[in-house]
C-alpha atoms as a PDB file:
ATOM      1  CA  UNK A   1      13.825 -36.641-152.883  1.00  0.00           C
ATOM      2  CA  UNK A   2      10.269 -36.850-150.797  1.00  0.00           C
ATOM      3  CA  UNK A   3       9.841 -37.322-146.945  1.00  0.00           C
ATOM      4  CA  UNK A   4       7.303 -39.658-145.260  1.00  0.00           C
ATOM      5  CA  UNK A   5       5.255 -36.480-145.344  1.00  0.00           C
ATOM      6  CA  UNK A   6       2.641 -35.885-147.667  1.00  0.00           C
ATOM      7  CA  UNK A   7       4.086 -33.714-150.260  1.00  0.00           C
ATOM      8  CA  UNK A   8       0.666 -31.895-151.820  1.00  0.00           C
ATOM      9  CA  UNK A   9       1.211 -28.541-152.432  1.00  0.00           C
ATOM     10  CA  UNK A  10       0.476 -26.836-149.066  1.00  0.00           C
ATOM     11  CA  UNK A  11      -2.139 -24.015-148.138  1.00  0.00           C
ATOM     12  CA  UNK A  12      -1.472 -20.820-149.622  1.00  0.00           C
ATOM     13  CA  UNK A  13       0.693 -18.501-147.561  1.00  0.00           C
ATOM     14  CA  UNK A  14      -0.870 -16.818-143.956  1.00  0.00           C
ATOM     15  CA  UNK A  15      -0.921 -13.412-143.494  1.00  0.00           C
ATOM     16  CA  UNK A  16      -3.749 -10.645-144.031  1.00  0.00           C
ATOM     17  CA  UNK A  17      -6.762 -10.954-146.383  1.00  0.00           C
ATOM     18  CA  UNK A  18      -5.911  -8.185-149.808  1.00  0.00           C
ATOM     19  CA  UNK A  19      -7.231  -4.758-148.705  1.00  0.00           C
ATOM     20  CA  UNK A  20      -6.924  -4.598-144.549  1.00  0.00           C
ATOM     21  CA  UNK A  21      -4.612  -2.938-142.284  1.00  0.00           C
ATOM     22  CA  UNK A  22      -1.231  -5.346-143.614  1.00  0.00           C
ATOM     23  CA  UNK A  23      -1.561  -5.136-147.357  1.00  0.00           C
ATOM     24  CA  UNK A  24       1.546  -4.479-148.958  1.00  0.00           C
ATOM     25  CA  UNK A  25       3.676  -6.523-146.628  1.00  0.00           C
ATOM     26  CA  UNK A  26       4.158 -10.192-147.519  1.00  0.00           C
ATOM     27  CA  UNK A  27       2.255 -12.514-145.200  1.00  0.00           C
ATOM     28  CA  UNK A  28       4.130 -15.246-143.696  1.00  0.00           C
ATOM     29  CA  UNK A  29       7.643 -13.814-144.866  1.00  0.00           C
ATOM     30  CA  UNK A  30      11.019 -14.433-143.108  1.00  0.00           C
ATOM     31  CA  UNK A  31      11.044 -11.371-140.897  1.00  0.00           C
ATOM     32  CA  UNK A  32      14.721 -11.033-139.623  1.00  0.00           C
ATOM     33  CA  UNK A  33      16.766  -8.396-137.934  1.00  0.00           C
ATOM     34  CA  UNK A  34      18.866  -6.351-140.094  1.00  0.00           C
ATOM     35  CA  UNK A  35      22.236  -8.124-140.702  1.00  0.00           C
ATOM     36  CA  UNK A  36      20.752 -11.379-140.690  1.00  0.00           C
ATOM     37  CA  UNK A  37      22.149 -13.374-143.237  1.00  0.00           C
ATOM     38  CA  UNK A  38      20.123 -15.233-145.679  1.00  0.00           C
ATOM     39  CA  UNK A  39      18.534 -18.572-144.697  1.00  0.00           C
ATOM     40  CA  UNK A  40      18.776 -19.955-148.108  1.00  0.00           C
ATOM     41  CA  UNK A  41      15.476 -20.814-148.400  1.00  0.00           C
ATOM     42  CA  UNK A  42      13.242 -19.947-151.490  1.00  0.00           C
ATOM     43  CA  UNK A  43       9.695 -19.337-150.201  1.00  0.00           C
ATOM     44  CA  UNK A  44       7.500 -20.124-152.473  1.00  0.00           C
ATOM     45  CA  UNK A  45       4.718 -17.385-154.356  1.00  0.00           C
ATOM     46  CA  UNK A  46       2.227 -16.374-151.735  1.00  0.00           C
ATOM     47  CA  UNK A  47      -1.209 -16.863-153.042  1.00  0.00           C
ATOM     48  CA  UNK A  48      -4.539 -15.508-151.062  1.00  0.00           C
ATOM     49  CA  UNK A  49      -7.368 -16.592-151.823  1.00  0.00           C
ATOM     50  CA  UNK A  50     -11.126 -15.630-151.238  1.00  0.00           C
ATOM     51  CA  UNK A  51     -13.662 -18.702-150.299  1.00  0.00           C
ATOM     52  CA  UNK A  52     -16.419 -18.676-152.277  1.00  0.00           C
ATOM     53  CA  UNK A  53     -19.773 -18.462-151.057  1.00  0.00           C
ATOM     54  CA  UNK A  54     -21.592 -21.447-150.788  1.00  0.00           C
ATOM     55  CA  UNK A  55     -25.130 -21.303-149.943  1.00  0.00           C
ATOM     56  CA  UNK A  56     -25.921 -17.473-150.065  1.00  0.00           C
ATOM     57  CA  UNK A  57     -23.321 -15.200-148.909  1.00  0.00           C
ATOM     58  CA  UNK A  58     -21.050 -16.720-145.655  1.00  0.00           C
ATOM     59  CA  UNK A  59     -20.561 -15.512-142.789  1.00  0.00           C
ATOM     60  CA  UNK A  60     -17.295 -13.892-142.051  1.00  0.00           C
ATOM     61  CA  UNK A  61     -15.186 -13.335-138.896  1.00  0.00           C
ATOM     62  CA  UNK A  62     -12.700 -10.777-138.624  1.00  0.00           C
ATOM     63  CA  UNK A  63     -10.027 -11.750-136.245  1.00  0.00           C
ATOM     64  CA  UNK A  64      -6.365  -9.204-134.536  1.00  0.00           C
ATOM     65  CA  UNK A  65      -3.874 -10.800-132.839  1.00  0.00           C
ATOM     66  CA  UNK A  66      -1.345  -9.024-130.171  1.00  0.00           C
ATOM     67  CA  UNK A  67       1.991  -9.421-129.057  1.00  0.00           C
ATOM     68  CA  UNK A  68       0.503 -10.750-125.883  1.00  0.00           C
ATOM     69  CA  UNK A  69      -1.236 -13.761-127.657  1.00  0.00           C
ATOM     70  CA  UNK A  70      -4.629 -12.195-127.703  1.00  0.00           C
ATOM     71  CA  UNK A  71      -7.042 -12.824-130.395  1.00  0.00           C
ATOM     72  CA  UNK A  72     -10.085 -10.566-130.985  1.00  0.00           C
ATOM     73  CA  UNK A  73     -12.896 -11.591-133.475  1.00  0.00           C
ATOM     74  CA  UNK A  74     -15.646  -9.529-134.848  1.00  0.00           C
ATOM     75  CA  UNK A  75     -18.576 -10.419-136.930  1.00  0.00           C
ATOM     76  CA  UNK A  76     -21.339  -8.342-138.398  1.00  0.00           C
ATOM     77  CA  UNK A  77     -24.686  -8.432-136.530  1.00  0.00           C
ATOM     78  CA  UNK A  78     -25.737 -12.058-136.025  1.00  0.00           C
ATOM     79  CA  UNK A  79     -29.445 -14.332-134.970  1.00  0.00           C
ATOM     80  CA  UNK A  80     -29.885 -15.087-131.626  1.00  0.00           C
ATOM     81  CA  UNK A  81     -30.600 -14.257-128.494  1.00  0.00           C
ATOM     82  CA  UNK A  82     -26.973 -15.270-126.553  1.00  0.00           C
ATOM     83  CA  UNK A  83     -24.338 -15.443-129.520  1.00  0.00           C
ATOM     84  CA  UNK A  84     -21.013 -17.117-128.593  1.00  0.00           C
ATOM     85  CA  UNK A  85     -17.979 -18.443-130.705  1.00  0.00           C
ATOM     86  CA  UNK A  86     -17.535 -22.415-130.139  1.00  0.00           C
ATOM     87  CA  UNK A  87     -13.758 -23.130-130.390  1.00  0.00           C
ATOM     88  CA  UNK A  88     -13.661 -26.664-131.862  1.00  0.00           C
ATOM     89  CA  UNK A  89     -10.281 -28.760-131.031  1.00  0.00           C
ATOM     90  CA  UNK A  90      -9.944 -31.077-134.464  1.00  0.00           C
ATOM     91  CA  UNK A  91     -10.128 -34.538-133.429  1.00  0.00           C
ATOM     92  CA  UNK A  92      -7.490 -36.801-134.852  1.00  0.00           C
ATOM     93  CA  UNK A  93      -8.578 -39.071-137.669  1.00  0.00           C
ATOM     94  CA  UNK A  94     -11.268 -41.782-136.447  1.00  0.00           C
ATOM     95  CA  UNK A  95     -11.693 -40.353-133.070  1.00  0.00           C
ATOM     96  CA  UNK A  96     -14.865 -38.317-131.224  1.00  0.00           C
ATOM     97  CA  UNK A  97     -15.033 -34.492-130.642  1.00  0.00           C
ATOM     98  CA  UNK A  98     -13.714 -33.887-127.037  1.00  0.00           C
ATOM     99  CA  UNK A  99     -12.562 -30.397-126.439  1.00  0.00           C
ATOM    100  CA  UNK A 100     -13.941 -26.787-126.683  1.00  0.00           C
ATOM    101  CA  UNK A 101     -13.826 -23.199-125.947  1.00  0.00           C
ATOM    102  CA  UNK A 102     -16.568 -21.024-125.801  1.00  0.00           C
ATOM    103  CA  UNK A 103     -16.276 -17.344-125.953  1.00  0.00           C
ATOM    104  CA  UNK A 104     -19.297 -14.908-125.741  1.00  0.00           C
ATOM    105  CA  UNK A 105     -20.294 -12.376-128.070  1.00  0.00           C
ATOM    106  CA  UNK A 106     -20.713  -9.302-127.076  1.00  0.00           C
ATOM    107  CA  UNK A 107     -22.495  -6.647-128.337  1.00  0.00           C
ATOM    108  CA  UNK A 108     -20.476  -3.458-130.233  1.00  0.00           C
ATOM    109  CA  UNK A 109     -23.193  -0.836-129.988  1.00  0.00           C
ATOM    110  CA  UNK A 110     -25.558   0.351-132.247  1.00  0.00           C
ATOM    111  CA  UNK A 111     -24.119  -0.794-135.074  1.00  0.00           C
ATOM    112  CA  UNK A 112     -25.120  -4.411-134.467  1.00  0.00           C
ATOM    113  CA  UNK A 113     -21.752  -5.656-134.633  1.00  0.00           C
ATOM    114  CA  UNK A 114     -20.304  -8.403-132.394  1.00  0.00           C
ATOM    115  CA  UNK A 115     -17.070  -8.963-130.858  1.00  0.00           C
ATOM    116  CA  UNK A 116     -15.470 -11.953-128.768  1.00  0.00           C
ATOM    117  CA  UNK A 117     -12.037 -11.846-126.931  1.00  0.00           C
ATOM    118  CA  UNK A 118      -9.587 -14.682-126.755  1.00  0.00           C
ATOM    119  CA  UNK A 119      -7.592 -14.080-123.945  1.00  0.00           C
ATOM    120  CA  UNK A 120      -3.791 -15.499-123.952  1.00  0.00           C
ATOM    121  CA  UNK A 121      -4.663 -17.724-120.960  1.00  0.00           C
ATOM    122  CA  UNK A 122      -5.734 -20.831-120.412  1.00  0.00           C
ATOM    123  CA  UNK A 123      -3.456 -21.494-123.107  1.00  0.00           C
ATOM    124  CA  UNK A 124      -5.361 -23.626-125.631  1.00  0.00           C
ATOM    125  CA  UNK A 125      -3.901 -27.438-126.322  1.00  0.00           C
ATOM    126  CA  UNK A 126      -1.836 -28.036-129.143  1.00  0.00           C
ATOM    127  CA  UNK A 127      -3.491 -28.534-132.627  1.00  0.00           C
ATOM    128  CA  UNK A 128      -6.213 -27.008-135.035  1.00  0.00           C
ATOM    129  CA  UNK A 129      -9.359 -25.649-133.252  1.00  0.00           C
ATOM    130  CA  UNK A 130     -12.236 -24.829-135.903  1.00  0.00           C
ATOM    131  CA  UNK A 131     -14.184 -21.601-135.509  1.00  0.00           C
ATOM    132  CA  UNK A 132     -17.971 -21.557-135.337  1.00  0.00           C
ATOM    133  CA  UNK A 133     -20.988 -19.450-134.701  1.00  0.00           C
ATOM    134  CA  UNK A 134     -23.454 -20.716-132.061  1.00  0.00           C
ATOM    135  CA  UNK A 135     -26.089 -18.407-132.738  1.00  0.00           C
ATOM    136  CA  UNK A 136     -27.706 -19.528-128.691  1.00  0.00           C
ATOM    137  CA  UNK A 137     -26.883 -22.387-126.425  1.00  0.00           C
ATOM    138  CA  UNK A 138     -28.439 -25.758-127.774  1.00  0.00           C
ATOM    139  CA  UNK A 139     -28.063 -24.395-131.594  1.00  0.00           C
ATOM    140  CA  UNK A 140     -27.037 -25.595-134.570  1.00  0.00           C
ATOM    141  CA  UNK A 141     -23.349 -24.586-134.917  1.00  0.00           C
ATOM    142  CA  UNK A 142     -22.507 -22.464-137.897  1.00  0.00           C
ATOM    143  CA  UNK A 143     -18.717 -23.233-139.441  1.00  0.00           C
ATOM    144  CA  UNK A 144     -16.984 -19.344-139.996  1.00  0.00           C
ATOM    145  CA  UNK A 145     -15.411 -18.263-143.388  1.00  0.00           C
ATOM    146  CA  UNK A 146     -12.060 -15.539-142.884  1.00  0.00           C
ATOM    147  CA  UNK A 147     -12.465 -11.922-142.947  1.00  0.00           C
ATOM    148  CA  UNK A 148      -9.444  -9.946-142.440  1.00  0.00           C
ATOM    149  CA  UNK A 149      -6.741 -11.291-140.137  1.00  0.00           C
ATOM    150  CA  UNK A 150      -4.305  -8.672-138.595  1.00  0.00           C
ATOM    151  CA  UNK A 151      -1.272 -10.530-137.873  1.00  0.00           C
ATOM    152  CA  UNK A 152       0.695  -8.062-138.059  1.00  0.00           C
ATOM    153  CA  UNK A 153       1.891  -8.529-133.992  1.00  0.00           C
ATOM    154  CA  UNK A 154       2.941 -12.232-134.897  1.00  0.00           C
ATOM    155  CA  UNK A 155       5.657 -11.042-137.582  1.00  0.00           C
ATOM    156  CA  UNK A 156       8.802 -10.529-135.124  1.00  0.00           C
ATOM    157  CA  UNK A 157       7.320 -13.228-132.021  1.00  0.00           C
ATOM    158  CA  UNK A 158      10.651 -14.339-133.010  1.00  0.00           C
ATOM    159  CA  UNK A 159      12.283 -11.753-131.281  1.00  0.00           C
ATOM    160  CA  UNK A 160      10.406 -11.579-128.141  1.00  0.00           C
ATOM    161  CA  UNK A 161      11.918 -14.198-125.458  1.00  0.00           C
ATOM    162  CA  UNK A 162       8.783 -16.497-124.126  1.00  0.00           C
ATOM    163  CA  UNK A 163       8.824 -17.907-120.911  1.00  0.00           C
ATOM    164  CA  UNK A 164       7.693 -21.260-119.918  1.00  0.00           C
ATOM    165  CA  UNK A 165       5.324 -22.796-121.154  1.00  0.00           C
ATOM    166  CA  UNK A 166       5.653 -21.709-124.770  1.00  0.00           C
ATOM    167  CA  UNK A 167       2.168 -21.380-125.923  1.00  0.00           C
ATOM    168  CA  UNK A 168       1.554 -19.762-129.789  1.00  0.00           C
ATOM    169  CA  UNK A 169      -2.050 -19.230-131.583  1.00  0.00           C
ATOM    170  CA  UNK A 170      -2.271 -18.476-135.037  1.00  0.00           C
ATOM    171  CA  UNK A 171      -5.488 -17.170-137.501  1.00  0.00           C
ATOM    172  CA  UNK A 172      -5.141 -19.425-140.508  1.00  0.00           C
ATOM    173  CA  UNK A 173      -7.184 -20.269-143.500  1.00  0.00           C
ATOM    174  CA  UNK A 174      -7.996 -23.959-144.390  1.00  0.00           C
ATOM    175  CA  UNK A 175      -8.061 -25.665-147.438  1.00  0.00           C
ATOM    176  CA  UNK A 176     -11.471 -25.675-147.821  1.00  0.00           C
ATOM    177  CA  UNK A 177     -11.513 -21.812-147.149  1.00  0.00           C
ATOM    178  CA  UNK A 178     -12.622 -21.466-143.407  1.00  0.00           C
ATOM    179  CA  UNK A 179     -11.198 -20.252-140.091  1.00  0.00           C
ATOM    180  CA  UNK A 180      -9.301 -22.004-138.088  1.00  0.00           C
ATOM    181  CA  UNK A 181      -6.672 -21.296-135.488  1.00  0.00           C
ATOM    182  CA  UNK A 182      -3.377 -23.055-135.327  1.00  0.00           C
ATOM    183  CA  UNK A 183      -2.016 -23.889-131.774  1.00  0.00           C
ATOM    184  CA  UNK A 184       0.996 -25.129-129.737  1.00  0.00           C
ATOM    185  CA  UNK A 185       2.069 -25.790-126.239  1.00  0.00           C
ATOM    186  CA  UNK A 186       5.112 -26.675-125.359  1.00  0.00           C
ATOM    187  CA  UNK A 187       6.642 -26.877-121.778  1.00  0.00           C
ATOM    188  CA  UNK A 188       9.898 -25.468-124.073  1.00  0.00           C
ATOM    189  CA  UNK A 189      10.715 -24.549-127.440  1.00  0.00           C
ATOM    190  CA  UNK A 190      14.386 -23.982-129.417  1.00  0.00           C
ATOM    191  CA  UNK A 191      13.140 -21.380-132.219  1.00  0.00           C
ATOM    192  CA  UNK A 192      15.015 -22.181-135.609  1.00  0.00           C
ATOM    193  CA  UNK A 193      15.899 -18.742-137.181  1.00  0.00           C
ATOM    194  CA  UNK A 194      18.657 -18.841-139.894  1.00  0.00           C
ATOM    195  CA  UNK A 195      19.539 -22.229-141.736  1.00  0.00           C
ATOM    196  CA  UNK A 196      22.368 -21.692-144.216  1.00  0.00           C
ATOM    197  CA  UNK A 197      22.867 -24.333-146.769  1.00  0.00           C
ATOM    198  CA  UNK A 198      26.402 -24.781-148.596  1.00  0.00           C
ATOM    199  CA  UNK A 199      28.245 -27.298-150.905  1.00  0.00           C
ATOM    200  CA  UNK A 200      29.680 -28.851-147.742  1.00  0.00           C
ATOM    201  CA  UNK A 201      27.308 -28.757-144.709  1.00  0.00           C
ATOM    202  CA  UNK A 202      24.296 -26.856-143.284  1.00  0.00           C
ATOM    203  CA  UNK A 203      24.399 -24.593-140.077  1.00  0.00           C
ATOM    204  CA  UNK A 204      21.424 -23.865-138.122  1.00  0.00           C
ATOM    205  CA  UNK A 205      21.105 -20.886-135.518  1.00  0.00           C
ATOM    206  CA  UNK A 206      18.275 -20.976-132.789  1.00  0.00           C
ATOM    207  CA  UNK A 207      17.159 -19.431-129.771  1.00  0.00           C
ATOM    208  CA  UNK A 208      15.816 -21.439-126.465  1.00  0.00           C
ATOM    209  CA  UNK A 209      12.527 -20.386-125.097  1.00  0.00           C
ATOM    210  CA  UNK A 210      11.591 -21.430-121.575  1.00  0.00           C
ATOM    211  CA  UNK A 211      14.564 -23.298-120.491  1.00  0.00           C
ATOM    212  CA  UNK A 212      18.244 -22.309-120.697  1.00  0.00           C
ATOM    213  CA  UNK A 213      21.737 -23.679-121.680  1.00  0.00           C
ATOM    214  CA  UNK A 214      24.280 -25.085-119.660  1.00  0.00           C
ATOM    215  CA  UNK A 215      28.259 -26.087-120.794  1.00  0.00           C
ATOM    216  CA  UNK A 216      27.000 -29.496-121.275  1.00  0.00           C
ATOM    217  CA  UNK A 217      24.184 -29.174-124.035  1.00  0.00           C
ATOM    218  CA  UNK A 218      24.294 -30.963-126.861  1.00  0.00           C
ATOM    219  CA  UNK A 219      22.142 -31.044-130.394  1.00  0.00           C
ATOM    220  CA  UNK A 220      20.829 -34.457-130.863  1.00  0.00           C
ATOM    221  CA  UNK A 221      19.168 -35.435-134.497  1.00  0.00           C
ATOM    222  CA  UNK A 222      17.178 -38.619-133.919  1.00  0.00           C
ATOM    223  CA  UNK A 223      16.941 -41.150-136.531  1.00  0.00           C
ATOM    224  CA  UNK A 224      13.072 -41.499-136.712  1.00  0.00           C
ATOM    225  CA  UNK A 225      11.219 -44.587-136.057  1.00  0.00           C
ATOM    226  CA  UNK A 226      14.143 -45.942-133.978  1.00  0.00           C
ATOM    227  CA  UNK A 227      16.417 -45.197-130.764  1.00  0.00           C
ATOM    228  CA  UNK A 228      19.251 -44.572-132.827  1.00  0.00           C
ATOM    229  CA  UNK A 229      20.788 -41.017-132.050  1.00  0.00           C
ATOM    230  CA  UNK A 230      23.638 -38.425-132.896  1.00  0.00           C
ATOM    231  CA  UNK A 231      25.128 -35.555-131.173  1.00  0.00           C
ATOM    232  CA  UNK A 232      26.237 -32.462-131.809  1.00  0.00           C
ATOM    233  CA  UNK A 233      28.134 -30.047-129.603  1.00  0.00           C
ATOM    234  CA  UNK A 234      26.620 -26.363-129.813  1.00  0.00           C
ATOM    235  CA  UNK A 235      27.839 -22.762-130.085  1.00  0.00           C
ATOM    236  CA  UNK A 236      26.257 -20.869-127.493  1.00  0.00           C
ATOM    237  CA  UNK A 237      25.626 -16.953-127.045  1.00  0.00           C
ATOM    238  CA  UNK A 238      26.738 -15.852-124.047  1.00  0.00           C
ATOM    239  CA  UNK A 239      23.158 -15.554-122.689  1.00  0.00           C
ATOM    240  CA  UNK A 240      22.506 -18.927-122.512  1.00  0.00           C
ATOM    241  CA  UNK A 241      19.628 -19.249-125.026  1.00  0.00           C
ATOM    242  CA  UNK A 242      20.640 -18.671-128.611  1.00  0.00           C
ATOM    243  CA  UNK A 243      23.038 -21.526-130.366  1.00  0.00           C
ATOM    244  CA  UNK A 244      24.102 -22.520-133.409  1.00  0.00           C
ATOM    245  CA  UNK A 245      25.014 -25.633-135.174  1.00  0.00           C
ATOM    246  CA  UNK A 246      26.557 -27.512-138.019  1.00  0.00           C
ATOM    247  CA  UNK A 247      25.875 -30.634-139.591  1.00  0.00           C
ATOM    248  CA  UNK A 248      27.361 -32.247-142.999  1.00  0.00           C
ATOM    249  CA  UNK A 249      26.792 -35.446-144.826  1.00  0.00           C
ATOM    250  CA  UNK A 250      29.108 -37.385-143.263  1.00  0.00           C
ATOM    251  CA  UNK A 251      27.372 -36.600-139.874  1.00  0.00           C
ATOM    252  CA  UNK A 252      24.050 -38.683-140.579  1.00  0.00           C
ATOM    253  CA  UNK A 253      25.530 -41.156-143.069  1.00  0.00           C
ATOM    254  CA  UNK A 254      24.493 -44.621-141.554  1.00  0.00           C
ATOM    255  CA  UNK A 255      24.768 -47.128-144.270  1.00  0.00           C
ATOM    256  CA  UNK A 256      21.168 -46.970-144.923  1.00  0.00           C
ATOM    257  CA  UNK A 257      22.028 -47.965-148.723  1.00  0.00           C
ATOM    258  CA  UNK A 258      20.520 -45.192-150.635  1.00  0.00           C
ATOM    259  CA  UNK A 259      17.067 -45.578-148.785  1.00  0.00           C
ATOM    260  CA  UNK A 260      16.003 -41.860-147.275  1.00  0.00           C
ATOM    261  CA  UNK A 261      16.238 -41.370-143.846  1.00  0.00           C
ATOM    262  CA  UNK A 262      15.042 -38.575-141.234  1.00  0.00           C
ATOM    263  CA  UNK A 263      16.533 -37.090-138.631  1.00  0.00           C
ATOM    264  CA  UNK A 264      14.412 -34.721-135.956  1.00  0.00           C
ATOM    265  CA  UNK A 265      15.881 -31.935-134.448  1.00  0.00           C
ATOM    266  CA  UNK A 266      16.119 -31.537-130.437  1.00  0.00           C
ATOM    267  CA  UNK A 267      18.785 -29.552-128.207  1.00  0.00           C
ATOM    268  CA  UNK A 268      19.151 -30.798-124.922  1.00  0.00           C
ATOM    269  CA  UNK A 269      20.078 -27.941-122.088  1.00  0.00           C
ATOM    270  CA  UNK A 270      21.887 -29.854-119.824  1.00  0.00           C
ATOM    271  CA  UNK A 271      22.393 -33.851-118.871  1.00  0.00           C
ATOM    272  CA  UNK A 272      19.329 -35.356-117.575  1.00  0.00           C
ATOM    273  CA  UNK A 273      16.519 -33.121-118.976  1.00  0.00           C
ATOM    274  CA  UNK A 274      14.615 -34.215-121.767  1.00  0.00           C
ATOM    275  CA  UNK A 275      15.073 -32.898-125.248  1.00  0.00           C
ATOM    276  CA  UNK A 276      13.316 -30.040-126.785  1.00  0.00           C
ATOM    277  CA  UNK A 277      12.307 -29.611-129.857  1.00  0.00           C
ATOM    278  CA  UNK A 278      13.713 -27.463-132.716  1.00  0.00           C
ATOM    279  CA  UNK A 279      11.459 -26.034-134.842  1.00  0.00           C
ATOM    280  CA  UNK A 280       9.955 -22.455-136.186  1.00  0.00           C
ATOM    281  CA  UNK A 281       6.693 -21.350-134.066  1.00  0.00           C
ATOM    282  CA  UNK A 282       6.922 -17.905-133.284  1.00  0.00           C
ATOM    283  CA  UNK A 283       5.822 -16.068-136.166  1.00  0.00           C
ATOM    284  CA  UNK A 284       2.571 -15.661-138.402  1.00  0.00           C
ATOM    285  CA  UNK A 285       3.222 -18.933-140.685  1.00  0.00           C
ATOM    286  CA  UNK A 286       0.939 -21.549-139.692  1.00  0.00           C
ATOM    287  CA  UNK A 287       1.712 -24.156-141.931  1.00  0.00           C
ATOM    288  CA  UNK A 288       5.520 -24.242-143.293  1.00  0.00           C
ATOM    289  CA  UNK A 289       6.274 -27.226-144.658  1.00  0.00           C
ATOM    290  CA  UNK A 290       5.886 -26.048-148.700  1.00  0.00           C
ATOM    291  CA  UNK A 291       6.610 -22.161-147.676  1.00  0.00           C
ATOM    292  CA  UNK A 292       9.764 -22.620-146.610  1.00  0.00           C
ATOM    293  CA  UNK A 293      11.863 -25.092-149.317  1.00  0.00           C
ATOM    294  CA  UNK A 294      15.432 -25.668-149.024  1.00  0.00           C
ATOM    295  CA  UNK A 295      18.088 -27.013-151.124  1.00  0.00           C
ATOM    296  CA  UNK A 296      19.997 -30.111-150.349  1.00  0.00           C
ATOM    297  CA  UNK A 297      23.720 -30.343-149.027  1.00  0.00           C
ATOM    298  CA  UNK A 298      25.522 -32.601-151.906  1.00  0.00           C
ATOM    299  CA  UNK A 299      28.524 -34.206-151.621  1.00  0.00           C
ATOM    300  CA  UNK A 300      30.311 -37.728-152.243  1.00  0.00           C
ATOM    301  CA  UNK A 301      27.061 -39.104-153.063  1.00  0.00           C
ATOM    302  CA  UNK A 302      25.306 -38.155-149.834  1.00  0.00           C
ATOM    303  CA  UNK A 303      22.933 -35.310-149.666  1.00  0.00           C
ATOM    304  CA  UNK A 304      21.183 -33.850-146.637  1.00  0.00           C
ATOM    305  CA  UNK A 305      17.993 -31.840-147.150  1.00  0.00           C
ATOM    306  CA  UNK A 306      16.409 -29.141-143.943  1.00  0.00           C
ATOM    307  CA  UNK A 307      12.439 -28.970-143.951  1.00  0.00           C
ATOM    308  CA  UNK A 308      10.362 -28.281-141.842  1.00  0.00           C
ATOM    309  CA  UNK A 309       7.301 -31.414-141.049  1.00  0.00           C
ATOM    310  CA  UNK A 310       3.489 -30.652-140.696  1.00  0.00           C
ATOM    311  CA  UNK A 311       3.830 -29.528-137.297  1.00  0.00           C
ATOM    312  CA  UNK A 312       6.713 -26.840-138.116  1.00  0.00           C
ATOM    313  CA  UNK A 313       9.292 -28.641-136.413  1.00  0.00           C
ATOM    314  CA  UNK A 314      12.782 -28.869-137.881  1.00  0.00           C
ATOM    315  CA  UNK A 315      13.884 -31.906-139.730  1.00  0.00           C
ATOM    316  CA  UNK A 316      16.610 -33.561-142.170  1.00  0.00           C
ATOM    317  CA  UNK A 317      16.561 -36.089-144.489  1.00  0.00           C
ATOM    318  CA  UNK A 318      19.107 -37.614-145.764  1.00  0.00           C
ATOM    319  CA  UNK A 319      20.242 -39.901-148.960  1.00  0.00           C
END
């Protein structure tokens, strides 16, 4: 099967760099509480890499996260009179650079050593901000290789109940081996947690961030690129935020004729409010889509397939 996704193979798994404070735990792993039953998916191998310098040796950032959303980085001493970080939002593909963050650099102490603070507010728009050096104002920028990240605060965000707005940062490497952080906000967001695949059907459990259920919600899966839509009734927890549901075959079969068809996932609290979308945010995984693979539901010719799209939101195709 393939999605209208692109299907490379993805960026190797987020977590720690080899030898700082979280070695020895897997980056990016499913962290769930004990009891939790298996989610059926097979992550794939996590692979770290090192960039390789380029021109000389590069210049490296350090970077923590906390449970509050902070981010601190540190680099080694640096030129320039009035050192900041620029914060670069990525513009989408044939558009101009609009949005940054600066952050000043201060000075450690003797040592020569800088450090800047990311605070968790203003939240930062959703997307992928690029890291740089700007030695002074007016400057040539300066694009920042990894160091080590500590994400070890990010592992169980799953756990922790956000209010609204839902907004999530995450330290992540790109494919061409430099810093970058990942970013959402979200007036809401339905966390996926477990997604148990059998012979017959597929069950998903979730928990609702920022908003709450009422007796009326209802899963909706909507076919993409049109209006058409199906829903599913929910089982709710008795504190009106986590839920669960189940979806086979049969549920999404549309007479499509064999072509493959996707389905994105949204629970709606109540009547009138607008859907929110399912998907997995709040942990240290910044890109999911090939770290998280899942088998296909199979039966009488029909299969249904759970992934997870660029974005980490939760969708299903279906043959």
């Amino acid at each position: 099967m393939s999605t209208p996704e692109d299907r490379t193979p993805g960026e190797p798994r987020e977590g720690v760099t080899p030898g700082g404070p979280h070695e020895g735990v897997t980056p990016g792993a499913p962290q769930e509480p004990p009891g939790t039953p298996h989610e059926g998916a097979t992550p794939t191998t996590p692979q770290t890499t090192t960039p390789s310098p380029q021109h000389g040796s590069p210049l490296r950032a350090d970077c923590a996260t906390d449970s509050d959303g902070r981010i601190t980085f540190r680099l080694p001493p640096v030129p320039g009179a009035h050192p900041q970080l620029l914060l670069r939002l990525r513009p989408k593909k044939g558009r101009s650079e609009t949005t940054r963050h600066l952050l000043d650099l201060e000075s450690d102490g003797s040592d020569g050593h800088r450090h800047a603070v990311l605070e968790p507010h203003p939240a930062l728009d959703e997307g992928r901000w690029d890291v740089y050096l700007l030695p002074e104002p007016g400057a040539e920028r300066r694009r920042l290789r990894p160091g080590l990240r500590d994400l070890r605060s990010l592992v169980d965000g799953h756990l922790r109940d956000r209010p609204a707005p839902v907004a999530v940062r995450i330290p992540y490497v790109t494919k061409d081996g430099f810093l970058a952080l990942r970013a959402w906000r979200r007036t809401a967001h339905a966390e996926a947690r477990a997604i148990d695949v059998t012979d017959r059907a597929m069950t998903v459990t979730a928990r609702l961030h920022g908003a709450e259920l009422h007796a009326d919600a209802t899963v909706r899966l909507r076919l993409r690129g049109t209006d058409t839509v199906r829903t599913v009734r929910p089982r709710t927890d008795g504190d009106a935020r986590g839920f669960s549901f189940t979806v086979g075959p049969g549920d999404l079969a549309d007479g499509g004729g064999g072509a493959a068809r996707v389905w994105d996932v949204f629970v709606g609290p109540t009547d009138g409010v607008p859907p929110i979308r399912v998907g997995r945010l709040l942990d240290d995984v910044a890109d999911r889509k090939h770290v998280y693979v899942y088998p296909a539901v199979e039966t009488d010719g029909s299969a249904l397939r759970p992934y997870y799209t660029v974005d980490n939101d939760l969708a299903i195709e279906a043959t």
